[in-house]
N, C-alpha and C. Protein backbone atom coordinates (compact mmCIF):
# COMPACT_ATOMS: atom_id res chain seq x y z
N UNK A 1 -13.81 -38.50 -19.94
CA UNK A 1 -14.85 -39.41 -20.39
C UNK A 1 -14.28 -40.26 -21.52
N UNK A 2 -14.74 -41.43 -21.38
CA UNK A 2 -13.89 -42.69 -22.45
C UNK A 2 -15.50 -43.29 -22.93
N UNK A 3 -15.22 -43.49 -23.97
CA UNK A 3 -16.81 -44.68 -25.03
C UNK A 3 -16.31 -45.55 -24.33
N UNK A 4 -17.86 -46.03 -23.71
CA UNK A 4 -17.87 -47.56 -23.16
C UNK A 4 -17.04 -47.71 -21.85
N UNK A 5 -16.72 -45.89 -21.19
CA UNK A 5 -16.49 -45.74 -19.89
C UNK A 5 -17.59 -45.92 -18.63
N UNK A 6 -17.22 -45.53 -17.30
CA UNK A 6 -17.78 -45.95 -16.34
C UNK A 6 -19.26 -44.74 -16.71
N UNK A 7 -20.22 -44.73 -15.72
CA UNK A 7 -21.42 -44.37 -15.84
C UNK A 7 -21.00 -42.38 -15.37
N UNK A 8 -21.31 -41.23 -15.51
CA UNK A 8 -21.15 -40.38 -14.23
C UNK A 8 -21.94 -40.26 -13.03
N UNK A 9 -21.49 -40.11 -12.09
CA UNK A 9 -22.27 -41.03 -10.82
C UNK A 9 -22.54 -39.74 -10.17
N UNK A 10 -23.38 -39.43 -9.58
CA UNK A 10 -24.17 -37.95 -8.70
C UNK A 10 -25.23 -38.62 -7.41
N UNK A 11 -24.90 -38.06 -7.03
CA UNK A 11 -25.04 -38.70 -5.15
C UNK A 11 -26.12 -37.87 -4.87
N UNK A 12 -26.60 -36.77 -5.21
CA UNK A 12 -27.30 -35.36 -4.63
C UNK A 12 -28.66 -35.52 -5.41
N UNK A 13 -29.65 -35.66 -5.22
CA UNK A 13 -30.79 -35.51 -6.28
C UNK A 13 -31.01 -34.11 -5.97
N UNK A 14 -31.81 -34.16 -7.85
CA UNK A 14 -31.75 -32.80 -7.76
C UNK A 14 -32.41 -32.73 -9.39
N UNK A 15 -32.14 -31.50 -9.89
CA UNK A 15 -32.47 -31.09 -11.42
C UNK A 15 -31.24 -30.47 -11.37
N UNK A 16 -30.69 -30.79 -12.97
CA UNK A 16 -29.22 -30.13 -13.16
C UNK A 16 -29.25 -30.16 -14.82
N UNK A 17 -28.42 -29.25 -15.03
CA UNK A 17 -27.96 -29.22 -16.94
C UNK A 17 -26.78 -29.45 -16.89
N UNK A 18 -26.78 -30.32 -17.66
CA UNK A 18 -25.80 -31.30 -18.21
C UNK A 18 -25.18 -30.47 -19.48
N UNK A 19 -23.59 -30.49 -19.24
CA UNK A 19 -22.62 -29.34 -20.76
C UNK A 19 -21.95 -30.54 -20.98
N UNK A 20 -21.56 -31.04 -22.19
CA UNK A 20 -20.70 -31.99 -22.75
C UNK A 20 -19.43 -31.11 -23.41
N UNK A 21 -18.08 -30.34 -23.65
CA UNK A 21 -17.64 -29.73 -24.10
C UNK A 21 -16.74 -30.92 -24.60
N UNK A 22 -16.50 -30.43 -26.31
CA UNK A 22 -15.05 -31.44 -26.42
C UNK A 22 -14.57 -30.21 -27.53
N UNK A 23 -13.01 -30.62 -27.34
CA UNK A 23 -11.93 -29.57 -27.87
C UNK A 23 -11.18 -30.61 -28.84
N UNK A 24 -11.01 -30.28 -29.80
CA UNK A 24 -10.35 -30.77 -31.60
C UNK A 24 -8.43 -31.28 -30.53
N UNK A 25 -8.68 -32.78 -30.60
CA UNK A 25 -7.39 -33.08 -29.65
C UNK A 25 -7.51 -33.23 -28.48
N UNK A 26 -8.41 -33.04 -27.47
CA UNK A 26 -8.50 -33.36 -26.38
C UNK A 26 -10.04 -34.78 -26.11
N UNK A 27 -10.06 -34.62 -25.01
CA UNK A 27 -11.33 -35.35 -24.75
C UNK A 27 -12.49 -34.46 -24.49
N UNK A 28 -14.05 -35.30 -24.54
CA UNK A 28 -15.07 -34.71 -23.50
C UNK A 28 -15.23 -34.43 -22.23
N UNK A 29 -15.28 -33.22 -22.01
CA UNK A 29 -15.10 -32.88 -20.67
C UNK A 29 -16.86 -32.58 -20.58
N UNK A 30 -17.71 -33.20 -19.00
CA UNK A 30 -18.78 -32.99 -19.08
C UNK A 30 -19.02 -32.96 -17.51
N UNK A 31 -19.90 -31.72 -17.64
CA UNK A 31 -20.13 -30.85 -16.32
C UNK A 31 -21.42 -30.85 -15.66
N UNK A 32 -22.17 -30.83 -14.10
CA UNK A 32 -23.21 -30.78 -13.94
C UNK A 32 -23.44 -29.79 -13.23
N UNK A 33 -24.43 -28.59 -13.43
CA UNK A 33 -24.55 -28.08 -12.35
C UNK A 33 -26.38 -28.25 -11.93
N UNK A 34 -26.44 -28.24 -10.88
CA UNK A 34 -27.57 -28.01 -9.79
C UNK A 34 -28.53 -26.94 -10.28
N UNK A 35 -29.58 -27.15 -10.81
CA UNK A 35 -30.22 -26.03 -10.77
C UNK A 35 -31.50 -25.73 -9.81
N UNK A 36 -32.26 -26.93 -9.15
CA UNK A 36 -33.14 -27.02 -8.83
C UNK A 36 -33.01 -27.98 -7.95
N UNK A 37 -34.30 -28.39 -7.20
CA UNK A 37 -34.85 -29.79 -6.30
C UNK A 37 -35.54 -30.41 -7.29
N UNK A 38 -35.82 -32.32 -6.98
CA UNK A 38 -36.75 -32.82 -7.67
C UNK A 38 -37.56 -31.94 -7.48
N UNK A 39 -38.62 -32.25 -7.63
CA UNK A 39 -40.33 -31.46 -7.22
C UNK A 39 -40.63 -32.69 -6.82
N UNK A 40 -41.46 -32.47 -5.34
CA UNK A 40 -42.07 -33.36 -4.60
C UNK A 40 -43.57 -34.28 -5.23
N UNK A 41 -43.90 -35.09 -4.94
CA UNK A 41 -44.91 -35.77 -5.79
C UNK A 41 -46.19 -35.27 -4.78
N UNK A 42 -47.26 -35.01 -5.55
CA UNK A 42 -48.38 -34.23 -4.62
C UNK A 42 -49.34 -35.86 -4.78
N UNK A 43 -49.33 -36.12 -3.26
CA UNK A 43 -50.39 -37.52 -3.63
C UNK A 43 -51.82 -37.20 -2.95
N UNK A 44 -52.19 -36.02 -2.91
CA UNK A 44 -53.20 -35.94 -2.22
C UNK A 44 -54.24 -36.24 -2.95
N UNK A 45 -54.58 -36.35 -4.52
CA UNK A 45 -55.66 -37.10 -5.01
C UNK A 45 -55.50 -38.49 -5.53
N UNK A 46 -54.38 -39.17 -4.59
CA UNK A 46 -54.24 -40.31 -4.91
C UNK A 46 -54.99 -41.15 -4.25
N UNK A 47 -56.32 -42.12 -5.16
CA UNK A 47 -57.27 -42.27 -4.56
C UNK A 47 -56.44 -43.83 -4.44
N UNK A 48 -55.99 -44.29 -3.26
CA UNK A 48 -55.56 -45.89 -3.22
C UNK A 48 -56.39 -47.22 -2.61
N UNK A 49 -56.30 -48.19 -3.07
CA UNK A 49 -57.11 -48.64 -2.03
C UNK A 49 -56.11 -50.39 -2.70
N UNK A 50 -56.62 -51.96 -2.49
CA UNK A 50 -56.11 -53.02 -2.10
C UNK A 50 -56.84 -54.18 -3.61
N UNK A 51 -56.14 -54.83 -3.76
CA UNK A 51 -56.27 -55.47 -4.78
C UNK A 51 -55.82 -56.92 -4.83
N UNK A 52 -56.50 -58.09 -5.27
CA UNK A 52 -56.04 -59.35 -5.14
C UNK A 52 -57.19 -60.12 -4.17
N UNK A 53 -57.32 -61.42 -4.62
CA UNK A 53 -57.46 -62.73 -4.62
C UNK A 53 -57.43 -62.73 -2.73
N UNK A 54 -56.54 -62.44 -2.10
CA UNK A 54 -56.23 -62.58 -0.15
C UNK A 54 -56.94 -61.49 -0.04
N UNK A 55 -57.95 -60.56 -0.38
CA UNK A 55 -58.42 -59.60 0.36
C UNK A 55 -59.87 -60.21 0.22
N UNK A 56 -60.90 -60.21 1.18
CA UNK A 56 -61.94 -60.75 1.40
C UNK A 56 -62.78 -59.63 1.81
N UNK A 57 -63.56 -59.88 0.96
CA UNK A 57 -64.69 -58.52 0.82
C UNK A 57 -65.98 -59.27 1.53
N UNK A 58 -67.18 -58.43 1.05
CA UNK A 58 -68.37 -58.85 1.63
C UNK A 58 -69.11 -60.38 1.11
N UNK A 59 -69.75 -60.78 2.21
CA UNK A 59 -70.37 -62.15 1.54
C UNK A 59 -69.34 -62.96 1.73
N UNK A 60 -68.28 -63.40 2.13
CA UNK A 60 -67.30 -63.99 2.57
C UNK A 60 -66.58 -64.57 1.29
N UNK A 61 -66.18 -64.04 0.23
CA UNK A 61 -65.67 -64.17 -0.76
C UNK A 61 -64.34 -63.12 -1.35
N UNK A 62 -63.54 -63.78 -1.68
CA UNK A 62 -62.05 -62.99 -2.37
C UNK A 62 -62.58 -61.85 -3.03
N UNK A 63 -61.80 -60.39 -3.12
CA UNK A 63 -62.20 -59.66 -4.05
C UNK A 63 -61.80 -59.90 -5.44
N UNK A 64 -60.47 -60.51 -5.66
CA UNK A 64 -60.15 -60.95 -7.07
C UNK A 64 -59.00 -59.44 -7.27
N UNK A 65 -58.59 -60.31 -8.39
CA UNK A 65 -58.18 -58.81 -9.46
C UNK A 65 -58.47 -57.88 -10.23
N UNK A 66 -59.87 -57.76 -10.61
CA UNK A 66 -60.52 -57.17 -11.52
C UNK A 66 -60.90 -56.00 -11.11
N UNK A 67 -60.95 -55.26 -10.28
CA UNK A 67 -61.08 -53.53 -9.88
C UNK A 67 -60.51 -53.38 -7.76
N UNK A 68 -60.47 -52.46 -7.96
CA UNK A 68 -59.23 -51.99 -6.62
C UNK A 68 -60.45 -52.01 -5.57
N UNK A 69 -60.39 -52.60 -4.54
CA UNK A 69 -61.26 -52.84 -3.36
C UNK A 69 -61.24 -51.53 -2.18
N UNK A 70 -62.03 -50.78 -1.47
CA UNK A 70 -61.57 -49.89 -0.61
C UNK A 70 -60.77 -48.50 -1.03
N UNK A 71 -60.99 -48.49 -2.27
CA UNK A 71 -60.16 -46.65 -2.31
C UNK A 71 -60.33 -45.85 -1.33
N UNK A 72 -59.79 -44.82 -0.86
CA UNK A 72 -59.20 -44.34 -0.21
C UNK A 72 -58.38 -42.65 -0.56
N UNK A 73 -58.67 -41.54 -0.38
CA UNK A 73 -57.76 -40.86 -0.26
C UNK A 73 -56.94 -40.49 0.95
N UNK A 74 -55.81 -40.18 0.94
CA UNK A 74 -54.82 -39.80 2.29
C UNK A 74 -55.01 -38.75 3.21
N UNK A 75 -54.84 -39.10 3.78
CA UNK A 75 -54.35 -37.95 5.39
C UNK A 75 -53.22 -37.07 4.52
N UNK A 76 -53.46 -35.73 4.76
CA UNK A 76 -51.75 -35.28 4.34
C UNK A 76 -51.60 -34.31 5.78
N UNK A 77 -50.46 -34.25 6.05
CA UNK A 77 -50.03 -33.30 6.89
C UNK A 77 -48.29 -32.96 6.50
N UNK A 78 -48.05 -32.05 5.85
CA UNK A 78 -47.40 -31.76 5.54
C UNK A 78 -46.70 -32.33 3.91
N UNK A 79 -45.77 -33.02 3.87
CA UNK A 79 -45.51 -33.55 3.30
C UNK A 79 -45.52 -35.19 3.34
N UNK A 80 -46.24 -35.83 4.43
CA UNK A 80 -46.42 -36.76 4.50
C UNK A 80 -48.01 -37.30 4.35
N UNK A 81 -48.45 -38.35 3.74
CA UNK A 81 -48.83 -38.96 3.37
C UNK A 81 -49.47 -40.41 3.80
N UNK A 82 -51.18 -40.36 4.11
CA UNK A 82 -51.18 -41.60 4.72
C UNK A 82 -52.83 -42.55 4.21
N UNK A 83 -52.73 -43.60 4.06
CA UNK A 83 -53.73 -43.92 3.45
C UNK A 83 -54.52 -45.48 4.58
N UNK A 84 -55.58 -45.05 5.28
CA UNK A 84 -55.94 -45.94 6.16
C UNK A 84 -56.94 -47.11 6.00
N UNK A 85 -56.53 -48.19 6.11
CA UNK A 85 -58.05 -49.25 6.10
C UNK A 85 -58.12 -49.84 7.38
N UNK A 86 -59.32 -50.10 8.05
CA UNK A 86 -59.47 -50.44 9.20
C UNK A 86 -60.51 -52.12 8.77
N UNK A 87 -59.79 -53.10 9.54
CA UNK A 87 -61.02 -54.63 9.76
C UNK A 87 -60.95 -54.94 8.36
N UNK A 88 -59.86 -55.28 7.58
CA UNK A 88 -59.47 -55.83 6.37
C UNK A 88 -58.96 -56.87 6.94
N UNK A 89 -60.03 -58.03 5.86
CA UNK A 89 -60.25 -59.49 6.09
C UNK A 89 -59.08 -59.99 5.34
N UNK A 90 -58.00 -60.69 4.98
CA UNK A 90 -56.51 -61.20 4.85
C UNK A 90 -56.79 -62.68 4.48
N UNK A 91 -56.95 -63.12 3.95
CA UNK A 91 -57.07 -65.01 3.59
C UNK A 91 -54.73 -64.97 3.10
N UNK A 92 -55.07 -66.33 3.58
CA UNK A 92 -53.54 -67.11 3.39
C UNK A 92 -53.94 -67.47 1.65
N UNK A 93 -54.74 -67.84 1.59
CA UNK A 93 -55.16 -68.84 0.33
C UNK A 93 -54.69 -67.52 -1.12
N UNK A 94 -54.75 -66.17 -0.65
CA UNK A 94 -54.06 -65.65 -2.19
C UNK A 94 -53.48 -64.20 -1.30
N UNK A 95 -53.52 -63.13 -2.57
CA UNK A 95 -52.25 -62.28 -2.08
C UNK A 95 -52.96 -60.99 -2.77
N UNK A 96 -51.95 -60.58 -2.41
CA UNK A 96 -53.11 -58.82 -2.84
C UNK A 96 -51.55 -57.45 -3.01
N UNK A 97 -51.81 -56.74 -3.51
CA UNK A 97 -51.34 -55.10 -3.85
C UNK A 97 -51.89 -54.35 -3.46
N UNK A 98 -51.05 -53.20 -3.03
CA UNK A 98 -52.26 -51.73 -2.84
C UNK A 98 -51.79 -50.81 -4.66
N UNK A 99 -52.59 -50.54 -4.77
CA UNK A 99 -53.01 -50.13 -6.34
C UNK A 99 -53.96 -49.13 -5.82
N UNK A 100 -53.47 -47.27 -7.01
CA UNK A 100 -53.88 -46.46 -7.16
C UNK A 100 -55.28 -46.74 -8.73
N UNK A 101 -56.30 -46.06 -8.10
CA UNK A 101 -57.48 -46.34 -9.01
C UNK A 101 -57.81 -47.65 -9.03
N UNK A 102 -58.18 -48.00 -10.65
CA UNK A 102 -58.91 -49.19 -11.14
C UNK A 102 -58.40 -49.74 -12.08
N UNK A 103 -56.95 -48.96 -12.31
CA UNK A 103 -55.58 -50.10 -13.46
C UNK A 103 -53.98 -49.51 -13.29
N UNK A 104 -53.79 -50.47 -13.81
CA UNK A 104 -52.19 -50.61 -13.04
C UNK A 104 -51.50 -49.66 -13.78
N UNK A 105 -51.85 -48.18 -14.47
CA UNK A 105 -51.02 -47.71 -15.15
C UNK A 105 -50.70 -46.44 -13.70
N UNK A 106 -51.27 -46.08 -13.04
CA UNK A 106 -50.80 -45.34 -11.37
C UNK A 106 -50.00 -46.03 -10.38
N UNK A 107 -49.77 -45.71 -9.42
CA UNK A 107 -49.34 -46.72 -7.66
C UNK A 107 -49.35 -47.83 -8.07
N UNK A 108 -48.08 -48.67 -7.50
CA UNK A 108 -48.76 -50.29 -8.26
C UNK A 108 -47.91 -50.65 -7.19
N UNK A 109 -48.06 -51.53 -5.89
CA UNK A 109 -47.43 -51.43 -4.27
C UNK A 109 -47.55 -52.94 -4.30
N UNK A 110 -45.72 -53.79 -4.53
CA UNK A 110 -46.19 -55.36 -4.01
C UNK A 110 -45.28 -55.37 -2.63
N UNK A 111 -45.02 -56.06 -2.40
CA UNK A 111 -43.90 -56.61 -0.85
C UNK A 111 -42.61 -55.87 -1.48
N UNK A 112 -42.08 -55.98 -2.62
CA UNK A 112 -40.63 -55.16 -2.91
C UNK A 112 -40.59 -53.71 -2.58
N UNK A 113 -41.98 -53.09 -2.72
CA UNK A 113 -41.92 -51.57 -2.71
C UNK A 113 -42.48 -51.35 -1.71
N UNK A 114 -42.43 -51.65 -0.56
CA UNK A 114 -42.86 -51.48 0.89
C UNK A 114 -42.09 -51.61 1.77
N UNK A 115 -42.00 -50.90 3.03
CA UNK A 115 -41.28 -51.47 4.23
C UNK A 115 -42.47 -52.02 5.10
N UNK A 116 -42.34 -53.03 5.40
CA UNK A 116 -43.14 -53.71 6.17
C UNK A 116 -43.09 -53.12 7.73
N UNK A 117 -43.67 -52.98 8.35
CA UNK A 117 -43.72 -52.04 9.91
C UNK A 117 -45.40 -52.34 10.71
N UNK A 118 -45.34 -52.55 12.14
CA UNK A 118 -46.61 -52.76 12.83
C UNK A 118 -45.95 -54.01 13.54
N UNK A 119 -47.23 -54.23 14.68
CA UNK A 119 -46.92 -55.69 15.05
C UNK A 119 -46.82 -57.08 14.25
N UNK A 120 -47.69 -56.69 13.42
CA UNK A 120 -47.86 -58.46 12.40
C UNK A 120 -47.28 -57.99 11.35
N UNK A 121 -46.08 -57.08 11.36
CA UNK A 121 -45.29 -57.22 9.96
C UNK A 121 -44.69 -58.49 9.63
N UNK A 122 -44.59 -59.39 10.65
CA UNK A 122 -43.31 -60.30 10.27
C UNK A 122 -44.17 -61.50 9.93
N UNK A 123 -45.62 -61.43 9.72
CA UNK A 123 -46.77 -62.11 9.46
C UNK A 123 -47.00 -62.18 7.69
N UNK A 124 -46.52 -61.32 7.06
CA UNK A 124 -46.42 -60.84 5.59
C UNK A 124 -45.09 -60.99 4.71
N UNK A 125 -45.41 -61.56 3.80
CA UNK A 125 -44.28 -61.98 2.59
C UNK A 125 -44.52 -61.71 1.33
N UNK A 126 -43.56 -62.18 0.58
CA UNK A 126 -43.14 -61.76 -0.54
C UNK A 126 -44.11 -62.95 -1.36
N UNK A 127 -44.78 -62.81 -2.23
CA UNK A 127 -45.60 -63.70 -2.85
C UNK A 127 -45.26 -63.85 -4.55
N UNK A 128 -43.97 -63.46 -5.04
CA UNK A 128 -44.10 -63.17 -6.48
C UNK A 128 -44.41 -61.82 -7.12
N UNK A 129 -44.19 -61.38 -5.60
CA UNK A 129 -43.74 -59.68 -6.10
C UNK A 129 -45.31 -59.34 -5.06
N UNK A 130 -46.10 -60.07 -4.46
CA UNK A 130 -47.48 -59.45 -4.48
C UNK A 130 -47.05 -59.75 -2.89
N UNK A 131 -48.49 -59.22 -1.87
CA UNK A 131 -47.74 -59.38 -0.20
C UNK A 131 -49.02 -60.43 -0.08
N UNK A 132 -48.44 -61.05 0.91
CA UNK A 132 -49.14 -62.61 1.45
C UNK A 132 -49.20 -62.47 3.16
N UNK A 133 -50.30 -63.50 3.49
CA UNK A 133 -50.15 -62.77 5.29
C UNK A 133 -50.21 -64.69 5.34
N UNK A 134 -48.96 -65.14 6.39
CA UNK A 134 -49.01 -66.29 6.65
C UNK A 134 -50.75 -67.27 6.97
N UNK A 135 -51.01 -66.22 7.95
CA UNK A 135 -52.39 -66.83 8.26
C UNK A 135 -53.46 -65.65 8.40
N UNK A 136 -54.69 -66.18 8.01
CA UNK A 136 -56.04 -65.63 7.81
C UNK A 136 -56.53 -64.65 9.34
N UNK A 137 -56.66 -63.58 9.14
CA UNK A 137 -57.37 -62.47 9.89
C UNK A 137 -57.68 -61.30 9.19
N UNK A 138 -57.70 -60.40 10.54
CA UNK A 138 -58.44 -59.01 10.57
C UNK A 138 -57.25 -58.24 10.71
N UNK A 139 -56.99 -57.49 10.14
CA UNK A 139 -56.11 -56.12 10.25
C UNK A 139 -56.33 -54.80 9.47
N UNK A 140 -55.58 -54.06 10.56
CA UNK A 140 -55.94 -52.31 10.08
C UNK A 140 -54.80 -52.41 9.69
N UNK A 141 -54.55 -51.60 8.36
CA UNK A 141 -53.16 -51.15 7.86
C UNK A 141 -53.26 -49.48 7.49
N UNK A 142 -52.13 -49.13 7.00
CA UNK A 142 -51.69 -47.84 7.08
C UNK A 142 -50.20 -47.88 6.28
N UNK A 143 -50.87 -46.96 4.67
CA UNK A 143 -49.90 -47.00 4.08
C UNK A 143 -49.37 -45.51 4.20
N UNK A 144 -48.12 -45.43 4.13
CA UNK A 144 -47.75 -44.20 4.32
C UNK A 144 -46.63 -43.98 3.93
N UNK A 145 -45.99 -42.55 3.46
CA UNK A 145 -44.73 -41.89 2.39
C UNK A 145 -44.83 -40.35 2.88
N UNK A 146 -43.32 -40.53 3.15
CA UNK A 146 -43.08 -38.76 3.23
C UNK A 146 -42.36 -38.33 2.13
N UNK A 147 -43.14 -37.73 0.86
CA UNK A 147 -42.70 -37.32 -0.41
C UNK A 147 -41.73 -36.51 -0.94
N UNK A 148 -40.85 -36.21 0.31
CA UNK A 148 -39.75 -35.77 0.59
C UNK A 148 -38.59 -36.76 0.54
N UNK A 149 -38.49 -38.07 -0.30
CA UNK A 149 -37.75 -38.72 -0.51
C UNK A 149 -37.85 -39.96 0.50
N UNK A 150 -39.36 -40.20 0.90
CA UNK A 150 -39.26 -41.38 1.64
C UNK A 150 -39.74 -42.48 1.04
N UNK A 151 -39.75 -43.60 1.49
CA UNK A 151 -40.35 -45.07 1.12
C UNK A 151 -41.73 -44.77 1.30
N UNK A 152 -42.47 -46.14 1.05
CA UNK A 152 -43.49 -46.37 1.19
C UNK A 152 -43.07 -47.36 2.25
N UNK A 153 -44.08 -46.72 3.49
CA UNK A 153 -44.20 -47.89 4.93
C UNK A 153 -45.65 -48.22 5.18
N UNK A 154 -45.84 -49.54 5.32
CA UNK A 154 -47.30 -51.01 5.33
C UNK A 154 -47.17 -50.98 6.64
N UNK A 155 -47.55 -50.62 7.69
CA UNK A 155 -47.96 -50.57 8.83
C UNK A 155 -49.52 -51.56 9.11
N UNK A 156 -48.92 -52.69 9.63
CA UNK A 156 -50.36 -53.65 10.14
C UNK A 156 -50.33 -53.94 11.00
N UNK A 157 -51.29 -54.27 11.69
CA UNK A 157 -51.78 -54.30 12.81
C UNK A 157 -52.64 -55.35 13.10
N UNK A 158 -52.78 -56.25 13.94
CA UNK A 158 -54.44 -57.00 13.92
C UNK A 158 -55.35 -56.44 14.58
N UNK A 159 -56.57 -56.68 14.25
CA UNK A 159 -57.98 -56.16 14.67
C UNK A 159 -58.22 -56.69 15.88
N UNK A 160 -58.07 -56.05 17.35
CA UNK A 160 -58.65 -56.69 18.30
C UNK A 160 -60.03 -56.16 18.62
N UNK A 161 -60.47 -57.83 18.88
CA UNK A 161 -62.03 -57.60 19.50
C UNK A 161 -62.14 -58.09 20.51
């Protein structure tokens, strides 16, 4: 180990204790061992639901930003994780997040932290960090994470009638 050397780099997640040893004349020698797994994130009272200006609520008007539209708790089956909205109205005209609760200090989900997946994924963009749907409809989505080290996947769909 050198000051203002490279980073130590560990490939394996995990929990580990970290020994720094240095000897009078030599260098720091510094060791990791493994003691544990992360611990998996338990999202089963993660109440989520959709947020923003493009989500169109009742009365034919934007929900805005001011409290989370549609909460939601998940499906769990196992370690996976799934959070469903069905006949969510989509305007082009603004853009929306999925957001845990009623402030952004929980879940906070724009187009960067998603894999986009479904038929009308390729219908949805990147808005300034927030997700945008080219054009105005109906879709069921389905957010979902296997907390076993997976992403978050946006599964949409359009609403056929």
């Amino acid at each position: 180990m050198d000051a203002g050397g490279a980073n130590i780099s560990n490939e394996t997640a995990g929990v580990y204790t970290a020994t720094m040893t240095w000897t009078l004349g030599d260098d720091f020698v510094a060791t990791l061992v493994k003691t544990g797994d992360v611990p998996l994130t338990d999202y089963s009272d993660y109440e989520v639901g959709l947020i923003g200006d493009g989500v169109w609520a009742e009365a034919d008007t934007a929900w805005g930003w001011g409290s989370t539209y549609d909460k939601v708790l998940p499906a769990v089956d196992g370690t996976n994780y799934s959070w469903s909205w069905d006949n969510v109205e989509v305007h082009n005209s603004g853009s929306f997040k999925i957001r845990q609760g009623d402030d952004w200090n929980g879940l906070n989900l724009g187009f960067g932290n998603v894999t986009m997946a479904g038929t009308s994924a390729g219908d949805f963009s990147d808005a300034d960090g927030n997700i945008k749907v080219a054009a105005d409809g109906f879709f069921n989505m389905v957010l979902s994470v296997d907390a076993d080290g997976g992403d978050f996947i946006l599964t949409v769909d359009p609403v056929v009638k």
